[in-house]
C-alpha atoms as a PDB file:
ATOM      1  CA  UNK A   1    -124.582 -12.272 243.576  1.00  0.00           C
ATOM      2  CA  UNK A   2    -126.529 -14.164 241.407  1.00  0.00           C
ATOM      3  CA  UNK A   3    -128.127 -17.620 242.563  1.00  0.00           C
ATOM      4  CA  UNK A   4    -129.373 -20.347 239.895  1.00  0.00           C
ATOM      5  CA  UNK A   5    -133.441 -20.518 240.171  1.00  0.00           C
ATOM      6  CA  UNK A   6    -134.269 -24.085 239.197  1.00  0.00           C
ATOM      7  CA  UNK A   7    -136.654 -22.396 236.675  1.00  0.00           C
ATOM      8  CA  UNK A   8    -137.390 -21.204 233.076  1.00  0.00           C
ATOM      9  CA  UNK A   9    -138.455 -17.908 231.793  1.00  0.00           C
ATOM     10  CA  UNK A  10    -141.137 -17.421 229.566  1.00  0.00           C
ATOM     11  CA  UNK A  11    -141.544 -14.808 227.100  1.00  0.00           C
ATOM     12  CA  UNK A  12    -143.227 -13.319 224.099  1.00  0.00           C
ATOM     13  CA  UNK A  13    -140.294 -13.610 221.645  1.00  0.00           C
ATOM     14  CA  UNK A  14    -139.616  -9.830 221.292  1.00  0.00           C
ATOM     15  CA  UNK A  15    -136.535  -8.141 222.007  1.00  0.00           C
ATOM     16  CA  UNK A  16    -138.113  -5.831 224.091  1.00  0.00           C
ATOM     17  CA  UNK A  17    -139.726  -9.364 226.343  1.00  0.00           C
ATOM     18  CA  UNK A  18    -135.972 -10.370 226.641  1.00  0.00           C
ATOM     19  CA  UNK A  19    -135.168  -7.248 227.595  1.00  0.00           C
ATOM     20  CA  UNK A  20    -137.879  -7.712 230.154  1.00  0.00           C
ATOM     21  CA  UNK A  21    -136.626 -11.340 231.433  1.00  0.00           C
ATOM     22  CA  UNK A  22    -133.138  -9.325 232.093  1.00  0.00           C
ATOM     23  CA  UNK A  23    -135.371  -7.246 234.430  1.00  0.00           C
ATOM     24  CA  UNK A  24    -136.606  -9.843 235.952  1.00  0.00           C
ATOM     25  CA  UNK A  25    -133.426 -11.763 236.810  1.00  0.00           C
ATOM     26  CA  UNK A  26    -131.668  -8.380 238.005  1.00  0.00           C
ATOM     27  CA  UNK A  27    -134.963  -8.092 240.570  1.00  0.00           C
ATOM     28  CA  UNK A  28    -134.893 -11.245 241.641  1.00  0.00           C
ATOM     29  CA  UNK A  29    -131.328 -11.858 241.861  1.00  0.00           C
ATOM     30  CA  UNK A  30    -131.448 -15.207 239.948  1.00  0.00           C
ATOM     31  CA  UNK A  31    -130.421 -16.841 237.055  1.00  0.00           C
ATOM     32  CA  UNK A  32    -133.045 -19.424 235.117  1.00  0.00           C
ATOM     33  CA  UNK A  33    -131.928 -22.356 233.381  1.00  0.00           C
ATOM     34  CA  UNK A  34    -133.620 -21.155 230.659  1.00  0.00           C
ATOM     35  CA  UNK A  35    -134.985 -18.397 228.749  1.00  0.00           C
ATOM     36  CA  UNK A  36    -137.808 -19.679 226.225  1.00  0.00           C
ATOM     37  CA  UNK A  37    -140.146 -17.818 223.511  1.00  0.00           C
ATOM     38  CA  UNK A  38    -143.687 -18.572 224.274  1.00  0.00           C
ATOM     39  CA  UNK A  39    -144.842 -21.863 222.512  1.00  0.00           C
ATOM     40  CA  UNK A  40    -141.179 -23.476 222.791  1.00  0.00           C
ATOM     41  CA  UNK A  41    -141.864 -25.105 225.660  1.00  0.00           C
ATOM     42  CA  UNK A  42    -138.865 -25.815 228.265  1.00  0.00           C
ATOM     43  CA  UNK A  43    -140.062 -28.982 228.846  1.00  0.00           C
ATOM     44  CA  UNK A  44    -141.686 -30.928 231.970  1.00  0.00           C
ATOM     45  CA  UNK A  45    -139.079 -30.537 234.646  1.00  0.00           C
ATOM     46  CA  UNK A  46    -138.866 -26.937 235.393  1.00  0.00           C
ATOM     47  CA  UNK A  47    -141.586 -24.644 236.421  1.00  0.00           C
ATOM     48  CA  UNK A  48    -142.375 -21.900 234.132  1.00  0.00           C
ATOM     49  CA  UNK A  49    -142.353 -18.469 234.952  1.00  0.00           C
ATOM     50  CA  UNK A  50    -144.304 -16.222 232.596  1.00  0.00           C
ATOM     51  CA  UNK A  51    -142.285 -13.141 232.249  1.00  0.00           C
ATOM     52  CA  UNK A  52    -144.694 -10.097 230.626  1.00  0.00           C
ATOM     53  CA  UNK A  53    -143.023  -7.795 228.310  1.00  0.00           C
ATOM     54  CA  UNK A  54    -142.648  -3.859 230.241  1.00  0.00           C
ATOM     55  CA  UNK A  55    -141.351  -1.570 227.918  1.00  0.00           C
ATOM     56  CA  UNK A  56    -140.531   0.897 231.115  1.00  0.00           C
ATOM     57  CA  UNK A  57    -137.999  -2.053 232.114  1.00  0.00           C
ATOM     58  CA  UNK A  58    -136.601  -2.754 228.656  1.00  0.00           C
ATOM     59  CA  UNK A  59    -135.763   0.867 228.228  1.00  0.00           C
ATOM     60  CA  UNK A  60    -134.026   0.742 231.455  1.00  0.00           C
ATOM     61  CA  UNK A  61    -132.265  -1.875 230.999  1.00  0.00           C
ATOM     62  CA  UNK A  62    -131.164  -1.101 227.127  1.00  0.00           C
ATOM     63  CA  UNK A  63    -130.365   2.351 228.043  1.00  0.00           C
ATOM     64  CA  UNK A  64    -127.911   1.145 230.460  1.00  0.00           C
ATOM     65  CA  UNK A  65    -125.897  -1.173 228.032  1.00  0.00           C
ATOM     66  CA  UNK A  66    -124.280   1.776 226.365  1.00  0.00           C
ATOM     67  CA  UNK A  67    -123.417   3.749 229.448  1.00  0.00           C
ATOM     68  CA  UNK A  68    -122.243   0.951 231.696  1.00  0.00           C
ATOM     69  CA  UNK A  69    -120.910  -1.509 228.736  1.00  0.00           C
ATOM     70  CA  UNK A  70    -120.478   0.458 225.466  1.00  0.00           C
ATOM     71  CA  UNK A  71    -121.988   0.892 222.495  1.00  0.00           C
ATOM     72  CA  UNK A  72    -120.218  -1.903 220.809  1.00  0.00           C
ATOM     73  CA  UNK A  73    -121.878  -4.247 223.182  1.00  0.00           C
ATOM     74  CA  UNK A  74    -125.184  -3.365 222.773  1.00  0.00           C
ATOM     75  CA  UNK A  75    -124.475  -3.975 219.165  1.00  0.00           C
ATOM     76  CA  UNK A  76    -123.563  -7.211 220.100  1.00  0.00           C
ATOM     77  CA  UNK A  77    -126.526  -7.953 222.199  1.00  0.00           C
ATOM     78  CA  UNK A  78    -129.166  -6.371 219.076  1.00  0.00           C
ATOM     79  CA  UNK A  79    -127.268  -8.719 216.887  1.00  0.00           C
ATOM     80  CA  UNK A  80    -127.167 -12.043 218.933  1.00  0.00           C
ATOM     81  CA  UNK A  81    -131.008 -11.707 219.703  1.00  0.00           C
ATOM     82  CA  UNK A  82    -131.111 -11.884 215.657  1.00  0.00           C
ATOM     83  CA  UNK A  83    -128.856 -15.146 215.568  1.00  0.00           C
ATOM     84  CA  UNK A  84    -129.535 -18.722 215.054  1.00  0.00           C
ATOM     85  CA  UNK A  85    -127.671 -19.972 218.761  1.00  0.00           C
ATOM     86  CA  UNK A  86    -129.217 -21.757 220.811  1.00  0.00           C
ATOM     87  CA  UNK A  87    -130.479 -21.010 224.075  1.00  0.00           C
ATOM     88  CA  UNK A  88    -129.378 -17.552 222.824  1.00  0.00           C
ATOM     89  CA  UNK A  89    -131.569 -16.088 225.351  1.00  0.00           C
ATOM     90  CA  UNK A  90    -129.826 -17.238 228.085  1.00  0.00           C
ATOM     91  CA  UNK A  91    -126.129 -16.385 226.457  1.00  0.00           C
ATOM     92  CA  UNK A  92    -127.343 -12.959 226.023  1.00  0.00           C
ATOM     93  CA  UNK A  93    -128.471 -12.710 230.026  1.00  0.00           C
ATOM     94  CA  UNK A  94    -125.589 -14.193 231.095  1.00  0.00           C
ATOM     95  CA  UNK A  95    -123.238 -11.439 228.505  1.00  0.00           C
ATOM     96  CA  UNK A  96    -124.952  -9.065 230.388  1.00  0.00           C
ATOM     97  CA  UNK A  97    -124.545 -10.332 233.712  1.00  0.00           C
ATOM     98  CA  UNK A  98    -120.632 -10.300 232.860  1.00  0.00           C
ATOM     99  CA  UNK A  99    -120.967  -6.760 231.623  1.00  0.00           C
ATOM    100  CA  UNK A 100    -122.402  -4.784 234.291  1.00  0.00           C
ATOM    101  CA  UNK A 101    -119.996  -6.848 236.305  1.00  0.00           C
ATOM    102  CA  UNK A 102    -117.133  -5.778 234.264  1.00  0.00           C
ATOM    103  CA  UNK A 103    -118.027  -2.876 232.261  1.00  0.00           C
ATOM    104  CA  UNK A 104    -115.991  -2.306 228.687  1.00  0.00           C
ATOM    105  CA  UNK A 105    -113.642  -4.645 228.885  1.00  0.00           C
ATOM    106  CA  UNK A 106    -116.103  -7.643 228.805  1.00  0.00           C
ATOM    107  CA  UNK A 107    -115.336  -7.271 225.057  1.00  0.00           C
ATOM    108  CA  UNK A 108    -111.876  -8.295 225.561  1.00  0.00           C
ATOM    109  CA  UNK A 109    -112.978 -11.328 227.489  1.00  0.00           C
ATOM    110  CA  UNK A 110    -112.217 -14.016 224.365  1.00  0.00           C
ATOM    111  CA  UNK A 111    -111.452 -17.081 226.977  1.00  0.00           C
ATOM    112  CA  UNK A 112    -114.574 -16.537 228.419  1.00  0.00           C
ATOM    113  CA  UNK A 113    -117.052 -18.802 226.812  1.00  0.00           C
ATOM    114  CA  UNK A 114    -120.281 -16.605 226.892  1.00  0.00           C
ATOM    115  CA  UNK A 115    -118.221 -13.797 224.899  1.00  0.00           C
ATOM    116  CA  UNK A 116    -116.900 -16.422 222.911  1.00  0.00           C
ATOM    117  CA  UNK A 117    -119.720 -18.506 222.127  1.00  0.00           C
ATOM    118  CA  UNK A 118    -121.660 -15.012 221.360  1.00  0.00           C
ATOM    119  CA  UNK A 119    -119.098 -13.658 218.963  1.00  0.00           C
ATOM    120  CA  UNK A 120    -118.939 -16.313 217.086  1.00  0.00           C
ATOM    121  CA  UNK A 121    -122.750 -16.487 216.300  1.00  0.00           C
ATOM    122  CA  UNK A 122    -122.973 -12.660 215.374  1.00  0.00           C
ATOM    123  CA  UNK A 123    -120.007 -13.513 212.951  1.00  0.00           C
ATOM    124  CA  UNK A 124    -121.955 -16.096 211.418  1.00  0.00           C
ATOM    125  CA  UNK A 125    -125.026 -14.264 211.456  1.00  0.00           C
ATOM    126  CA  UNK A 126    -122.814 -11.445 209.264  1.00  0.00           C
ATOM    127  CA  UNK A 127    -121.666 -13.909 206.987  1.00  0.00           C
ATOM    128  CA  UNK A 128    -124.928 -15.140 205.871  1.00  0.00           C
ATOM    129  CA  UNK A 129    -126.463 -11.736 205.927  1.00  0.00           C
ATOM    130  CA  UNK A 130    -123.714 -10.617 203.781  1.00  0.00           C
ATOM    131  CA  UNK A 131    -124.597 -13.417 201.408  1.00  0.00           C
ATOM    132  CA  UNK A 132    -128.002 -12.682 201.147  1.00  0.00           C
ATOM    133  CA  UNK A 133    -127.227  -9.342 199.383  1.00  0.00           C
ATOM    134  CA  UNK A 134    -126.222 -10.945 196.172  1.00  0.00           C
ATOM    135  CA  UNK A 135    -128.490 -13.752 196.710  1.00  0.00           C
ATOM    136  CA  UNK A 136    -131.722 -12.618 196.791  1.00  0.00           C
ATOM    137  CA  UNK A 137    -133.612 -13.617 193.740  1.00  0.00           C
ATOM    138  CA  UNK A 138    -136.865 -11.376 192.870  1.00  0.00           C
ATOM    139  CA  UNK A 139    -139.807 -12.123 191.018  1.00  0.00           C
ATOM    140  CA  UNK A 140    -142.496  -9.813 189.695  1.00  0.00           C
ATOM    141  CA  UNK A 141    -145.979 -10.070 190.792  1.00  0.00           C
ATOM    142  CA  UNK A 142    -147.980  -7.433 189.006  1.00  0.00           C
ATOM    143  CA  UNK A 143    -147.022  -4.235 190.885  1.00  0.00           C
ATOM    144  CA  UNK A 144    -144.901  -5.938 193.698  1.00  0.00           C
ATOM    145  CA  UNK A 145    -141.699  -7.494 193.821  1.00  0.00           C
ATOM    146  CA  UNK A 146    -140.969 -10.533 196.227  1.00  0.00           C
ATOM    147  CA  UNK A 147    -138.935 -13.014 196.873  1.00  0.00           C
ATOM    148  CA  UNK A 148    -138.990 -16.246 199.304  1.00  0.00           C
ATOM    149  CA  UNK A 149    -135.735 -17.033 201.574  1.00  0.00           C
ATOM    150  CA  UNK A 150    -134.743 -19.750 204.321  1.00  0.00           C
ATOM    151  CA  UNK A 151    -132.160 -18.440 206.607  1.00  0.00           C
ATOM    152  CA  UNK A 152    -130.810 -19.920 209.377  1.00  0.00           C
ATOM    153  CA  UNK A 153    -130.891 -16.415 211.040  1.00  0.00           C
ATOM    154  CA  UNK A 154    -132.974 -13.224 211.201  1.00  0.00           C
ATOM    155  CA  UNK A 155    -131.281 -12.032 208.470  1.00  0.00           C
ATOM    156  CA  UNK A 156    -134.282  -8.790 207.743  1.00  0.00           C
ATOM    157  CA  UNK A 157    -133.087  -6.567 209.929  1.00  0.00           C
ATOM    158  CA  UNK A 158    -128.960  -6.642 208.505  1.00  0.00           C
ATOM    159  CA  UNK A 159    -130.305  -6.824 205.092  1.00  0.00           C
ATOM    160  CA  UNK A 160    -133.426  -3.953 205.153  1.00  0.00           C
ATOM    161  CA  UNK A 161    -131.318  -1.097 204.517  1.00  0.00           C
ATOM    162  CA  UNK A 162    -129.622  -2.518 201.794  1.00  0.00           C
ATOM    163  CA  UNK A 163    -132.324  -3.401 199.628  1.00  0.00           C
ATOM    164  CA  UNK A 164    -134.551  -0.246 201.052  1.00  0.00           C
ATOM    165  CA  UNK A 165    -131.952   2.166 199.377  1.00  0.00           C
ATOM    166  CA  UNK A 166    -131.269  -0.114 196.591  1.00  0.00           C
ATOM    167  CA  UNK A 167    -135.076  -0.523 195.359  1.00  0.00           C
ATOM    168  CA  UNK A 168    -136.413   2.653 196.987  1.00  0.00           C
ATOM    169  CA  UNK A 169    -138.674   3.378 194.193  1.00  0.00           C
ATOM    170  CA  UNK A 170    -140.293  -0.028 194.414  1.00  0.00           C
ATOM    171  CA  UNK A 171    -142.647  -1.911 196.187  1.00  0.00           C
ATOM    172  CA  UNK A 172    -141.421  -5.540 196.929  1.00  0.00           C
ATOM    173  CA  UNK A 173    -141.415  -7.773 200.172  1.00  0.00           C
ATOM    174  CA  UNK A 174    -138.746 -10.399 201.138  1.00  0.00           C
ATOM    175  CA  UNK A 175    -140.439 -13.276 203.272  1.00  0.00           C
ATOM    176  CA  UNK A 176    -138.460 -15.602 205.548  1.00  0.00           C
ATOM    177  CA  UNK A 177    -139.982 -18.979 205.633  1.00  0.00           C
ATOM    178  CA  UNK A 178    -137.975 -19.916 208.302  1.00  0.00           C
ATOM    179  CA  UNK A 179    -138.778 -17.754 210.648  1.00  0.00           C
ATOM    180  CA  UNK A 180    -142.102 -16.435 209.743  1.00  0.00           C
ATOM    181  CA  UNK A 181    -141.549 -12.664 208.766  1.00  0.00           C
ATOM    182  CA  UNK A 182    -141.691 -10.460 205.999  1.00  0.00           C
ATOM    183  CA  UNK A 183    -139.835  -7.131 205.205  1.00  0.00           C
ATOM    184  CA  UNK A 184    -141.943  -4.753 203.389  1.00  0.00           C
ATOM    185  CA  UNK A 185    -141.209  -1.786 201.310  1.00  0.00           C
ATOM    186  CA  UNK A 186    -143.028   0.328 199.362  1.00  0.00           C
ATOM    187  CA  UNK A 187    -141.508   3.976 198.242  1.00  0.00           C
ATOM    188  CA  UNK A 188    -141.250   6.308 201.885  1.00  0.00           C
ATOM    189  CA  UNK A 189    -141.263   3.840 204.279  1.00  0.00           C
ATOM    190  CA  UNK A 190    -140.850   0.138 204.701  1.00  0.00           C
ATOM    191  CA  UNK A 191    -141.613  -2.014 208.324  1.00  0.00           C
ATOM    192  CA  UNK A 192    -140.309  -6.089 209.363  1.00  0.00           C
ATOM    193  CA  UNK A 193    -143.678  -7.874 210.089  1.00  0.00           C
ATOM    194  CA  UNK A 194    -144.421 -11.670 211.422  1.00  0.00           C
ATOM    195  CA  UNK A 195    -145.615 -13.478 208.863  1.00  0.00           C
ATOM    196  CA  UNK A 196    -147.390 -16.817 209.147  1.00  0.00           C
ATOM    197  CA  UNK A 197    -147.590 -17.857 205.886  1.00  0.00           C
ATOM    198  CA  UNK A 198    -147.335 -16.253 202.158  1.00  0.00           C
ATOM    199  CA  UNK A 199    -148.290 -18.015 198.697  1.00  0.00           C
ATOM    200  CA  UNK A 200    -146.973 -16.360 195.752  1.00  0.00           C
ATOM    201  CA  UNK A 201    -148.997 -16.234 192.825  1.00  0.00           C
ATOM    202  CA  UNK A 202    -147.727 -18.453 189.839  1.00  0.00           C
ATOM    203  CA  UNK A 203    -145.872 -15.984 187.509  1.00  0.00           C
ATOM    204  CA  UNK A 204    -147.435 -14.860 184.622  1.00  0.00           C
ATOM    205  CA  UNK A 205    -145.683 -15.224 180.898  1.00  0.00           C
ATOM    206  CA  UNK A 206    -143.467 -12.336 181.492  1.00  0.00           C
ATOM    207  CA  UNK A 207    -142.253 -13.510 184.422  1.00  0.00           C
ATOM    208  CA  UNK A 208    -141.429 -16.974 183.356  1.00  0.00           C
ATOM    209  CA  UNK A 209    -139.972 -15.855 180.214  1.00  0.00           C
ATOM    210  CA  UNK A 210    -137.577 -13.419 182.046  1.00  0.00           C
ATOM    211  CA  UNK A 211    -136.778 -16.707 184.338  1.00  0.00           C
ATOM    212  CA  UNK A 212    -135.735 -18.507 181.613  1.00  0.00           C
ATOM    213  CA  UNK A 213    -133.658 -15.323 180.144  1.00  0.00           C
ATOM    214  CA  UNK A 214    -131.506 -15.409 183.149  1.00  0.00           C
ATOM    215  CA  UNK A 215    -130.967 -18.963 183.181  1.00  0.00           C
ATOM    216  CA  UNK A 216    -129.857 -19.255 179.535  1.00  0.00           C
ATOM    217  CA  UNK A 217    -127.507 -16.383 180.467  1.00  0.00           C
ATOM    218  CA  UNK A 218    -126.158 -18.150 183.398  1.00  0.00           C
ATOM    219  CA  UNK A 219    -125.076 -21.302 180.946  1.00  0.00           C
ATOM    220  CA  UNK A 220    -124.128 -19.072 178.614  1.00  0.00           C
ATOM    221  CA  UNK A 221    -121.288 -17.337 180.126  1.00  0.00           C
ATOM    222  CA  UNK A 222    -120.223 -20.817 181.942  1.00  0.00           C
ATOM    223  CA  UNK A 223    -116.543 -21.947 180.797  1.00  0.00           C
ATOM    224  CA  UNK A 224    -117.200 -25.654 180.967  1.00  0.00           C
ATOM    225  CA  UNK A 225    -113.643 -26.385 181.273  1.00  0.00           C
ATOM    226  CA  UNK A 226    -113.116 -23.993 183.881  1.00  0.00           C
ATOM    227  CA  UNK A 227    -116.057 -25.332 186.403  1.00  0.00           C
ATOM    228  CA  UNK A 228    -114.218 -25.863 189.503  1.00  0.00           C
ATOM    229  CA  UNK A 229    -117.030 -27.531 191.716  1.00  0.00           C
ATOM    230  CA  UNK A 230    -115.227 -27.415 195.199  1.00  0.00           C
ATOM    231  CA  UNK A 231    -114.170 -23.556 194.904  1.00  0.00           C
ATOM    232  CA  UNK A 232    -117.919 -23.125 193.878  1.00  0.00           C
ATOM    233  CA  UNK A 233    -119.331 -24.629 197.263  1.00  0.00           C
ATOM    234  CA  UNK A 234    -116.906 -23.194 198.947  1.00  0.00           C
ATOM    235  CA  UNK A 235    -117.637 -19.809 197.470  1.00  0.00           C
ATOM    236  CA  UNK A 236    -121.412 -20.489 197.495  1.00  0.00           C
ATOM    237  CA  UNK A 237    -122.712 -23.478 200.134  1.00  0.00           C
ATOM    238  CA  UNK A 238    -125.029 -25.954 198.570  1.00  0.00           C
ATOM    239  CA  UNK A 239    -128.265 -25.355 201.185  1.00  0.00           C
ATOM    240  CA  UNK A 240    -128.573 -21.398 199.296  1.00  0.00           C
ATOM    241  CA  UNK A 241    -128.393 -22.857 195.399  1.00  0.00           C
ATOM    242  CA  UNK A 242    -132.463 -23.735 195.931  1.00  0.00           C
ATOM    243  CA  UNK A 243    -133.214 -20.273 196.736  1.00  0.00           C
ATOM    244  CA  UNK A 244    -131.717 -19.276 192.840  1.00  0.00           C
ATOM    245  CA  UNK A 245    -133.084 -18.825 190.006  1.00  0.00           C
ATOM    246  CA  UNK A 246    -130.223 -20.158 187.451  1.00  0.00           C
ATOM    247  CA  UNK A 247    -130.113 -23.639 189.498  1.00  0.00           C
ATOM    248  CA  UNK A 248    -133.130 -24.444 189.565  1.00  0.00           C
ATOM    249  CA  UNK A 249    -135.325 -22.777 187.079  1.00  0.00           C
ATOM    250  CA  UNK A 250    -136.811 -20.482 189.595  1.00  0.00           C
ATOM    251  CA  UNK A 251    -139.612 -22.188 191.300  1.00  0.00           C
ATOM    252  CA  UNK A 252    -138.430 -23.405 194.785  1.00  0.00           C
ATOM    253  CA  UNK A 253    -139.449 -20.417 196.615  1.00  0.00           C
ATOM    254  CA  UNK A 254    -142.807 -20.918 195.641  1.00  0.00           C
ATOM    255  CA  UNK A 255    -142.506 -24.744 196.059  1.00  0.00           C
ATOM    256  CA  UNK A 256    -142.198 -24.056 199.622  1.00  0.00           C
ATOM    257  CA  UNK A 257    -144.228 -21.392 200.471  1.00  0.00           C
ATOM    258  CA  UNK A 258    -147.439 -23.605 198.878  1.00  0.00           C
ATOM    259  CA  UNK A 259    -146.454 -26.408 200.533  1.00  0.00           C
ATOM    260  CA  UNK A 260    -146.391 -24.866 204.039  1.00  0.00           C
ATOM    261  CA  UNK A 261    -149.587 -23.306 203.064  1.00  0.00           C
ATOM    262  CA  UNK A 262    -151.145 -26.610 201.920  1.00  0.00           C
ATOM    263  CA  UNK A 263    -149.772 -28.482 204.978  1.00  0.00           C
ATOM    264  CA  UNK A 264    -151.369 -25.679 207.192  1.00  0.00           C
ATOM    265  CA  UNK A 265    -154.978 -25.685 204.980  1.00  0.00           C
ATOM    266  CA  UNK A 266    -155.212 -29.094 206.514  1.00  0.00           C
ATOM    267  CA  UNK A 267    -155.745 -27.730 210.132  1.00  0.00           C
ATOM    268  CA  UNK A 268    -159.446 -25.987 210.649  1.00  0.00           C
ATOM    269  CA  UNK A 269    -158.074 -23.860 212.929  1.00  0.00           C
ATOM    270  CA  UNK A 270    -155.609 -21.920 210.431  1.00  0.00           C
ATOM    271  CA  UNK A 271    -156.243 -18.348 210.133  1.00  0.00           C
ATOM    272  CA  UNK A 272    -156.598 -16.127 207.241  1.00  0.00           C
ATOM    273  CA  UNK A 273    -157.036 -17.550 203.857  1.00  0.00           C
ATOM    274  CA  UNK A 274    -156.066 -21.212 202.219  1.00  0.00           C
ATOM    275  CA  UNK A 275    -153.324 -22.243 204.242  1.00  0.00           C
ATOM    276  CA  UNK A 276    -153.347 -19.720 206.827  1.00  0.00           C
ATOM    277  CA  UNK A 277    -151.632 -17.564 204.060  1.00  0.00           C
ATOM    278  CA  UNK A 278    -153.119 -14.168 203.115  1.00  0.00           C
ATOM    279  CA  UNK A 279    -154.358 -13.834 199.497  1.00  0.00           C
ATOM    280  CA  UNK A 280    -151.439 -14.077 196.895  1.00  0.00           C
ATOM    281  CA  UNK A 281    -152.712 -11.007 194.861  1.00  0.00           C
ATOM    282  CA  UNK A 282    -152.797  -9.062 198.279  1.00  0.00           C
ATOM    283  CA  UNK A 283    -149.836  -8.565 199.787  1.00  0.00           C
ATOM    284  CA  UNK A 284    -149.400  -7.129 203.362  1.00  0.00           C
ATOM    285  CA  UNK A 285    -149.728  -3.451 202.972  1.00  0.00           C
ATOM    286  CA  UNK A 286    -146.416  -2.042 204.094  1.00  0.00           C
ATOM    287  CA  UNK A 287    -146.532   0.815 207.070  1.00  0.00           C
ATOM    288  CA  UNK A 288    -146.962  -2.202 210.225  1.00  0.00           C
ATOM    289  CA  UNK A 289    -144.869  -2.285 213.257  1.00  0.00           C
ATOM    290  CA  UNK A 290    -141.569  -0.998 212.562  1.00  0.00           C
ATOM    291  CA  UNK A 291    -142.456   1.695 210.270  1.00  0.00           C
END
């Protein structure tokens, strides 16, 4: 039996330190009121309890999902860590809680509001991963490929294999602004790496005449009589049209990633280059964690 500990867990923001805080509560016997990344503070009212990240106990504890919940569930618990929810920290450790308690058929649990309120925010997370794939807009920087997105969820890992196989011969590297990491490729091997900040070069002639190729072709195959603006924001939501090149001309990416980097250039304490940012014509050399 599980009591409530008038407390938050801490954590490094890796799967494996949630993993870890799962540990933690099964030791313990308690349940926080809050699970929190390190640097999102729970606020002033609850003591902090720094949980440190064991890979021993996060091995234990993910090698149990599949025997004593399934395999679907530990899907589901890989997938909500990637998700956009809220407090999904403490969903996920509460998911659990209900599985060992129930084994398989926590799945089939839909009135419960954990499973429910998890579910839900994987779908969403598939539905904007899934978007993504035809999304994507790349521009060329000299050897490299790259391209700037916003999610609202950690959309790298669902996406990686896509674009892996797709442009296996190539080197590129998709950066999430929002959440500050980079997938990397280059031919043989390819690794998701945290990312402060990234700048991308201004494109040369080529590039900007290629920009402008697409875009004419976009108006050109348009049926003016045919435009149908609610089915198109239905079909494609507004907040993606500033991450493509035929709405915009092709420089929003960009726009953001240099203002980030310009806003962060204003605190001495940035790292790396201008901005915190790493050099524009040197990219993070693919091969990192996750290799």
């Amino acid at each position: 039996m599980f009591k409530t500990a008038a407390l938050a867990y801490s954590y490094d923001g890796s799967f494996e330190g949630l993993l870890s805080c799962v540990f933690e509560s099964y030791v313990w016997k308690e349940t926080p009121l809050a699970i929190q990344p390190d640097g999102d503070g729970p606020g002033l009212l609850l003591e902090s309890k720094w949980i440190e990240t064991d890979p021993e106990h996060a091995g234990r504890v993910l090698r149990s999902i599949p025997q004593r919940i399934g395999t679907e569930a530990e899907e589901l618990v890989r997938l909500g860590f990637c998700t956009c929810l809220p407090d999904k920290e403490l969903l996920l450790l509460k998911f659990l809680q209900l599985g060992f308690a129930h084994g398989p058929r926590v799945m089939d649990m839909l009135a419960d509001d954990t499973v429910d309120a998890l579910l839900k925010a994987v779908l969403h997370l598939r539905r904007e991963s899934h978007r993504y794939l035809g999304l994507i807009r790349f521009s060329v920087y000299g050897p490299v490929m790259a391209a700037v997105i916003e999610p609202r969820n950690r959309v790298l890992p669902l996406i990686r294999d896509h674009f892996c196989d797709r442009f296996g011969g190539e080197r590129f590297m998709i950066y999430d602004a929002a959440h500050r990491m980079a997938l990397i490729h280059e031919p043989g091997r390819s690794a998701i790496i945290p990312l402060e900040a990234w700048t991308p070069p201004q494109p040369d002639e080529t590039e900007e005449r290629y920009r402008r190729l697409w875009k004419g072709f976009y108006e050109a195959i348009g049926i003016k009589e045919r435009r149908n603006e609610r089915l198109r924001i239905s079909n494609m939501p507004k907040r993606y049209w500033k991450e493509l090149t035929e709405m915009d001309g092709g420089g929003w990416g960009a726009a953001v990633a240099r203002s980030r980097a310009r806003a962060r250039s204003a605190s001495p304490s940035a790292p790396g280059g201008a901005g915190g940012a790493p050099a524009a014509e040197s990219l993070p050399a693919p091969g990192g964690s996750g290799a």
